[in-house]
PDB file of N, CA and C in Angstrom:
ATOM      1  N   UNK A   1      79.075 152.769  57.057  1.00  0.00           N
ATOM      2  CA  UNK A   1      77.711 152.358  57.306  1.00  0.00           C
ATOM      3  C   UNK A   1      77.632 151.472  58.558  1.00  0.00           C
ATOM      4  N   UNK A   2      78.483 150.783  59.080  1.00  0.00           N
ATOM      5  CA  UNK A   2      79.007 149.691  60.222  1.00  0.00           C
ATOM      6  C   UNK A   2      78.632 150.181  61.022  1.00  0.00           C
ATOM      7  N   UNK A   3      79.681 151.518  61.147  1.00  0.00           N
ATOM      8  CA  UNK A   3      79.773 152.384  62.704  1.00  0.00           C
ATOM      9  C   UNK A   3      77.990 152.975  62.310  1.00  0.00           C
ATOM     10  N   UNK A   4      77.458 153.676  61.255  1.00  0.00           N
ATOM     11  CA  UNK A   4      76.146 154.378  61.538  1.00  0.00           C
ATOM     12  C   UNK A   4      75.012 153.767  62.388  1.00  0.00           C
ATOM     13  N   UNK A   5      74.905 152.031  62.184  1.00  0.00           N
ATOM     14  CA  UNK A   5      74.303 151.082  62.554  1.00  0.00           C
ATOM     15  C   UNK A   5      74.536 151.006  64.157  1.00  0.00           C
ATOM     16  N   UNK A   6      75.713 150.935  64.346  1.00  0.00           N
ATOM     17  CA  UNK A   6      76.210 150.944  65.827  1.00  0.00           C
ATOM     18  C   UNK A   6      76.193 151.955  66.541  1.00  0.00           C
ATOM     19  N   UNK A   7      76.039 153.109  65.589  1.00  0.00           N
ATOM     20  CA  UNK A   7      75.720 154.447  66.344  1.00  0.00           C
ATOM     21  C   UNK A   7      73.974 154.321  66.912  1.00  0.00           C
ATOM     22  N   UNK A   8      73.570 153.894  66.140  1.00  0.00           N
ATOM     23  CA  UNK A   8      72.283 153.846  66.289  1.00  0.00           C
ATOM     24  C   UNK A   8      71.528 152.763  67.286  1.00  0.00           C
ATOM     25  N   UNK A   9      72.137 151.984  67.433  1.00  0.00           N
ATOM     26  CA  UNK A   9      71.904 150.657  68.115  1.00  0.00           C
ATOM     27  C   UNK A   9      71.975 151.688  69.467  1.00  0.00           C
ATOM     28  N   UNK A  10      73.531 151.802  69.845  1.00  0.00           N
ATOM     29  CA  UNK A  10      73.801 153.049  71.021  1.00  0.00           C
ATOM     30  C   UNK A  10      72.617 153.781  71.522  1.00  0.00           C
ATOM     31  N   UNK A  11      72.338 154.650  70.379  1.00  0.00           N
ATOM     32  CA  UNK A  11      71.330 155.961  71.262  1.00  0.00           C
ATOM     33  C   UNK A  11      70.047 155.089  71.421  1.00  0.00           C
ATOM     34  N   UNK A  12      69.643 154.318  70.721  1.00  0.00           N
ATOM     35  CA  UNK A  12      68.159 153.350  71.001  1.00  0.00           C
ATOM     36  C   UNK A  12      68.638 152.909  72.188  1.00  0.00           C
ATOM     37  N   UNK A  13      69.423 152.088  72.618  1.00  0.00           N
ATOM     38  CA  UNK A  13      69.569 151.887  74.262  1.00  0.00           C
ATOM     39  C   UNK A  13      69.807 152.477  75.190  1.00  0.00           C
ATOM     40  N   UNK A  14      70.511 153.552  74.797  1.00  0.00           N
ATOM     41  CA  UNK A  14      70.450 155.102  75.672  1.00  0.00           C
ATOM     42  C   UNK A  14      69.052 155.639  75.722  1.00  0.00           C
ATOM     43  N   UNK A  15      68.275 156.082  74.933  1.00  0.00           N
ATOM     44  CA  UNK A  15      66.866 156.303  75.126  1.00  0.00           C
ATOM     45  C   UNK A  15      66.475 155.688  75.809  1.00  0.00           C
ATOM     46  N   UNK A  16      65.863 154.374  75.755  1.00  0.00           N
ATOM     47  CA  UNK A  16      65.721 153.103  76.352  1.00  0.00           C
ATOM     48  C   UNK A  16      65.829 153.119  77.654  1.00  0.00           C
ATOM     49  N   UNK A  17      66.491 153.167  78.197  1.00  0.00           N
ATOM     50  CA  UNK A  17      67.856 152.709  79.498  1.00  0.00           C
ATOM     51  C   UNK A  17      66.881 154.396  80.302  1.00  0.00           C
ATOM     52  N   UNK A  18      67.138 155.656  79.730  1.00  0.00           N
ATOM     53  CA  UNK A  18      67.176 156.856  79.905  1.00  0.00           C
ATOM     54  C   UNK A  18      65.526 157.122  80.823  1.00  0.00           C
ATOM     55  N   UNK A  19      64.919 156.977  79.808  1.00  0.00           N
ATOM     56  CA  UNK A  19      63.246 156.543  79.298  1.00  0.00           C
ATOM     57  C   UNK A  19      62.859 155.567  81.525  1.00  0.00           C
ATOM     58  N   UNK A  20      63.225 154.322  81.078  1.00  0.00           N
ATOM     59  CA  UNK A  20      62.913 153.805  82.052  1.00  0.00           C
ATOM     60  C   UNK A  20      63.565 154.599  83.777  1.00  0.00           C
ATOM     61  N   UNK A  21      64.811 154.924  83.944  1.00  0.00           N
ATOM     62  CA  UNK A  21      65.177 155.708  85.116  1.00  0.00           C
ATOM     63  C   UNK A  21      63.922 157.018  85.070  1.00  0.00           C
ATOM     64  N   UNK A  22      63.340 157.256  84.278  1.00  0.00           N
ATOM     65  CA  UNK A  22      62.945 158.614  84.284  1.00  0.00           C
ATOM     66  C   UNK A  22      61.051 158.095  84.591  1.00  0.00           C
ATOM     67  N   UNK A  23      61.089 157.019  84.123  1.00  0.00           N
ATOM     68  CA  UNK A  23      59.804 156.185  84.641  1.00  0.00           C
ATOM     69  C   UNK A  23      59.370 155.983  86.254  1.00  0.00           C
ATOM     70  N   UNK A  24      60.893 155.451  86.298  1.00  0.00           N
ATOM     71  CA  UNK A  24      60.977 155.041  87.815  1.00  0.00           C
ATOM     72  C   UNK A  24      60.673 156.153  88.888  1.00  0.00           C
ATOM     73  N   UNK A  25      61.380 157.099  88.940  1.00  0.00           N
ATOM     74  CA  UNK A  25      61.263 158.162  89.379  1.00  0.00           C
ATOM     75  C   UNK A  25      60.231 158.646  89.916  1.00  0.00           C
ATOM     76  N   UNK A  26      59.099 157.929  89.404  1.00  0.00           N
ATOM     77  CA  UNK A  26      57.616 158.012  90.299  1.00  0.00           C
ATOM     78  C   UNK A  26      57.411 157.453  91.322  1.00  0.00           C
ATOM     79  N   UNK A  27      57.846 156.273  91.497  1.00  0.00           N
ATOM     80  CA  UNK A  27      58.051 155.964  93.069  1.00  0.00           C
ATOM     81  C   UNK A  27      58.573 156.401  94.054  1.00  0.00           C
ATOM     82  N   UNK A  28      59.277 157.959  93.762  1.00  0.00           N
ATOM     83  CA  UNK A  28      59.369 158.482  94.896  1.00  0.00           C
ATOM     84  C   UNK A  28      58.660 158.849  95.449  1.00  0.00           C
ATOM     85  N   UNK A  29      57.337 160.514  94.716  1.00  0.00           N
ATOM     86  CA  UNK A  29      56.399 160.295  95.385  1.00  0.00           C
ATOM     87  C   UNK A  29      55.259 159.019  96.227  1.00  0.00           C
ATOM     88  N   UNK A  30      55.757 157.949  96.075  1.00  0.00           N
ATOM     89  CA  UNK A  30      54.877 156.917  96.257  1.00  0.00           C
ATOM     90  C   UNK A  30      55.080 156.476  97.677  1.00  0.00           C
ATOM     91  N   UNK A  31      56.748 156.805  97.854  1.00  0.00           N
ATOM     92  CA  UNK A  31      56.826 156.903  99.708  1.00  0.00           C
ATOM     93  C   UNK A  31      58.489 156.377  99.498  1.00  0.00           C
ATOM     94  N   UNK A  32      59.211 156.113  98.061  1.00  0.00           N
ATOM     95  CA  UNK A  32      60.447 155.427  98.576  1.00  0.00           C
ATOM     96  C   UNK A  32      61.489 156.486  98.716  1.00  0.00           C
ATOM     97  N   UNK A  33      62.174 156.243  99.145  1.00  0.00           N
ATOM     98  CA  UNK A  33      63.088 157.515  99.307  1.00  0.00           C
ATOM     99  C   UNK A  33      64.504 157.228  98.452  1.00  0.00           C
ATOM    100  N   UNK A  34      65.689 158.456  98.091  1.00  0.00           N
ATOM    101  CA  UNK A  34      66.289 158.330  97.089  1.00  0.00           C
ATOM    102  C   UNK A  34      67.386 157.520  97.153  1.00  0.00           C
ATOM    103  N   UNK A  35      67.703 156.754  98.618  1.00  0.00           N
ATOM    104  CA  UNK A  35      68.204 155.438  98.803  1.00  0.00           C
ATOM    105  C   UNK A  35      67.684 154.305  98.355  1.00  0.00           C
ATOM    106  N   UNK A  36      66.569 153.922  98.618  1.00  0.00           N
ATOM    107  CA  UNK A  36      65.632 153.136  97.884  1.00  0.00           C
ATOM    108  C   UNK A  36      65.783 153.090  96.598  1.00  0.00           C
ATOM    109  N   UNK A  37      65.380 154.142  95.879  1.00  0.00           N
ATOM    110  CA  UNK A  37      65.428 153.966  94.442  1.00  0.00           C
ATOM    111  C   UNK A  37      66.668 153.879  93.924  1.00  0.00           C
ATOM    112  N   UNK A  38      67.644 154.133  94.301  1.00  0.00           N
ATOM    113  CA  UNK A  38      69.026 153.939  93.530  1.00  0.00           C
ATOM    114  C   UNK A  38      69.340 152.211  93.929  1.00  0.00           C
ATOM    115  N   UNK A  39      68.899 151.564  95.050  1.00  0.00           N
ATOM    116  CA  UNK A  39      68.668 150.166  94.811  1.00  0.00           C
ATOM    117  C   UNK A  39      68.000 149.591  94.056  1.00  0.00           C
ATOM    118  N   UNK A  40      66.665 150.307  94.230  1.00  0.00           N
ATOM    119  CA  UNK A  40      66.051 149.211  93.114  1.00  0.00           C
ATOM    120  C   UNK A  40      66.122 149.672  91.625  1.00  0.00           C
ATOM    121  N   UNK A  41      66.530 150.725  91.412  1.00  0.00           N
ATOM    122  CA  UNK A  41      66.919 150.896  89.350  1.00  0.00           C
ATOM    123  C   UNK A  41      68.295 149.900  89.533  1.00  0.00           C
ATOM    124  N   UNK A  42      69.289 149.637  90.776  1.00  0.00           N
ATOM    125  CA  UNK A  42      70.434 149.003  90.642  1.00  0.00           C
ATOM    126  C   UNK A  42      69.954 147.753  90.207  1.00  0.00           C
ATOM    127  N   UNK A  43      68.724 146.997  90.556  1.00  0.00           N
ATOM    128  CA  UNK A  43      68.766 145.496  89.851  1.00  0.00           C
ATOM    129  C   UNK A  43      67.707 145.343  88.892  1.00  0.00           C
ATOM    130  N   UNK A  44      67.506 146.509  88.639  1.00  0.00           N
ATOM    131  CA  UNK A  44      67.005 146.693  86.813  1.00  0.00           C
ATOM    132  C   UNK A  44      67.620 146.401  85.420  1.00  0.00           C
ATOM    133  N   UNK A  45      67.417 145.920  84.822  1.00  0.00           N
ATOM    134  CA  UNK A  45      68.305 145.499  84.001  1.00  0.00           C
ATOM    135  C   UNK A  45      68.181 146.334  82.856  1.00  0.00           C
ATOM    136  N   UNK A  46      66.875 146.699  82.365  1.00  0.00           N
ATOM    137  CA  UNK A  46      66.589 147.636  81.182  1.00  0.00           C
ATOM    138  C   UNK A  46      66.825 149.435  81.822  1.00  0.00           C
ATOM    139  N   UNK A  47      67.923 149.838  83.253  1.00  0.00           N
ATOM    140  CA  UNK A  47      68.364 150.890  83.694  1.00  0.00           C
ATOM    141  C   UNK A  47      69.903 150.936  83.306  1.00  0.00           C
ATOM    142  N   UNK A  48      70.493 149.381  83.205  1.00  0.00           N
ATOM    143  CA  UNK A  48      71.574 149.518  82.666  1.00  0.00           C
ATOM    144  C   UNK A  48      71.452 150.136  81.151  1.00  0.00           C
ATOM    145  N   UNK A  49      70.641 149.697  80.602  1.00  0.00           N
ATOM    146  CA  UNK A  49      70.670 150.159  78.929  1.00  0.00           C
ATOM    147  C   UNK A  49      71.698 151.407  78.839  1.00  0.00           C
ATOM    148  N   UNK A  50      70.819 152.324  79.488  1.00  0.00           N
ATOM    149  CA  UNK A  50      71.859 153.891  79.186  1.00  0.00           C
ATOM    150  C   UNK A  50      72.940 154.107  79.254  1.00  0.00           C
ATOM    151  N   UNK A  51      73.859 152.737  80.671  1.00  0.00           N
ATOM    152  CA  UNK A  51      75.235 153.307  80.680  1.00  0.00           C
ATOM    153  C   UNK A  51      75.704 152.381  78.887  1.00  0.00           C
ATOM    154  N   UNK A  52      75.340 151.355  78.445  1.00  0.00           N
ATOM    155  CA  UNK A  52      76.051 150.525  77.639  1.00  0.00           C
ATOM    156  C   UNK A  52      75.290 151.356  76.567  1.00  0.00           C
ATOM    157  N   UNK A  53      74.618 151.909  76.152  1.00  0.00           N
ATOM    158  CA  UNK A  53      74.381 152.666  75.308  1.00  0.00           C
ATOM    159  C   UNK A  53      75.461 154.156  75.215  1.00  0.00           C
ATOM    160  N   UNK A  54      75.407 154.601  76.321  1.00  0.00           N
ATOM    161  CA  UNK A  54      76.765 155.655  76.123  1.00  0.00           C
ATOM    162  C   UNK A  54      78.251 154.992  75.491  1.00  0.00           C
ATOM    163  N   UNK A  55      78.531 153.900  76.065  1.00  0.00           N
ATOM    164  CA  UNK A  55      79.401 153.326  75.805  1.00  0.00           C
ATOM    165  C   UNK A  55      79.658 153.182  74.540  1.00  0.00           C
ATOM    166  N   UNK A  56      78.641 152.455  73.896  1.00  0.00           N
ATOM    167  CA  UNK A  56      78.818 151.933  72.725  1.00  0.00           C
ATOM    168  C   UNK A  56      78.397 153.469  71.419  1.00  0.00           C
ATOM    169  N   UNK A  57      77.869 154.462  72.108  1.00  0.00           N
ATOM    170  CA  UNK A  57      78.072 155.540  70.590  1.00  0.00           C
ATOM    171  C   UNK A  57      79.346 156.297  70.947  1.00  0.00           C
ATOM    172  N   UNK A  58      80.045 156.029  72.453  1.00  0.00           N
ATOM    173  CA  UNK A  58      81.565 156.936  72.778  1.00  0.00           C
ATOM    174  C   UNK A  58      82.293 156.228  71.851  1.00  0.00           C
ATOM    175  N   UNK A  59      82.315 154.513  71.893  1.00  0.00           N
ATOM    176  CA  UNK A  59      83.252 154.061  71.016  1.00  0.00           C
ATOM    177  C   UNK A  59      82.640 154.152  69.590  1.00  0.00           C
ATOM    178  N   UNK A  60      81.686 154.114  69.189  1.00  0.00           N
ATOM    179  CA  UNK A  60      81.294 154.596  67.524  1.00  0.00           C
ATOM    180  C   UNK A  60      82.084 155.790  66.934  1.00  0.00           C
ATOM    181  N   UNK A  61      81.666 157.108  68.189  1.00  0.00           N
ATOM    182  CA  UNK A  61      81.910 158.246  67.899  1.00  0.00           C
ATOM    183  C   UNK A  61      83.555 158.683  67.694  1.00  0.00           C
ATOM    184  N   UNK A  62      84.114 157.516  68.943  1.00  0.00           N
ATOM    185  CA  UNK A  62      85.616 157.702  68.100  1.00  0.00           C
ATOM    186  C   UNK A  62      86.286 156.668  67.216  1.00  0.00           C
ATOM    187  N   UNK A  63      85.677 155.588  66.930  1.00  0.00           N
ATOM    188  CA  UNK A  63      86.097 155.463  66.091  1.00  0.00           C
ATOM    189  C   UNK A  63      85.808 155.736  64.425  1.00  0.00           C
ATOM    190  N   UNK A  64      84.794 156.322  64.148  1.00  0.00           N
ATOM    191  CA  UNK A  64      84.333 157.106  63.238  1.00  0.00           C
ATOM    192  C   UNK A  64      85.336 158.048  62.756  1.00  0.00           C
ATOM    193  N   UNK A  65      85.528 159.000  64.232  1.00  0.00           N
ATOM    194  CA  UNK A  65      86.496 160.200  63.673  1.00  0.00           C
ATOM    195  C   UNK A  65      87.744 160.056  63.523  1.00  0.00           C
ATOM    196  N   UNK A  66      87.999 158.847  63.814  1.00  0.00           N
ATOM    197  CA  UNK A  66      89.589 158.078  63.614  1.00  0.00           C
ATOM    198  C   UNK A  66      90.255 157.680  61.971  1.00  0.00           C
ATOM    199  N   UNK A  67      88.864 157.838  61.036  1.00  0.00           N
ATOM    200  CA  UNK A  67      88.923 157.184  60.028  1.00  0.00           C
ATOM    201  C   UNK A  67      89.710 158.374  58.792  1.00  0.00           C
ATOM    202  N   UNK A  68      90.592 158.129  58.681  1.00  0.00           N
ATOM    203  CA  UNK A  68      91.319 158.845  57.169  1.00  0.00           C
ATOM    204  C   UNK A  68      90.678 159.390  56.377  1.00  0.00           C
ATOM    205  N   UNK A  69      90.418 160.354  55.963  1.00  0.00           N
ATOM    206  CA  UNK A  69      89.938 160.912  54.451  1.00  0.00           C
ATOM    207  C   UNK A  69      90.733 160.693  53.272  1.00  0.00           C
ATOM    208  N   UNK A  70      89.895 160.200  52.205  1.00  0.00           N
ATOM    209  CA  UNK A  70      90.787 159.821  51.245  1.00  0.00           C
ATOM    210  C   UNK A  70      90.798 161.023  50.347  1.00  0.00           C
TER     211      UNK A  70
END
């Protein structure tokens, strides 16, 4: 139930994280170009979400399947 919780925590900040880059993305048409925007999602803080959200259901996901059957 530990890891399910932490699995879940994961993809909510992956959504999250996912969600907002995909927000941003409108300021291109707006005039910035795709140098620009990879700076400014860089000092976004709710753009990090997605990588620490991958992170954290890669390590759920193995350590889940690590677990013994009794």
């Amino acid at each position: 139930m530990f890891y399910f919780l932490f699995f879940l925590i994961g993809f909510g900040l992956t959504v999250s994280g996912g969600i907002s880059i995909i927000l941003y993305l409108n300021f291109i048409p707006a005039g910035l170009s795709w140098t620009e925007y990879f700076v400014f999602i860089q000092g976004r803080i709710e753009c990090y979400f997605l990588i620490v959200g991958l992170i954290i259901m890669a390590i759920t996901i193995n350590k889940f399947t690590n677990i013994p059957v009794k």
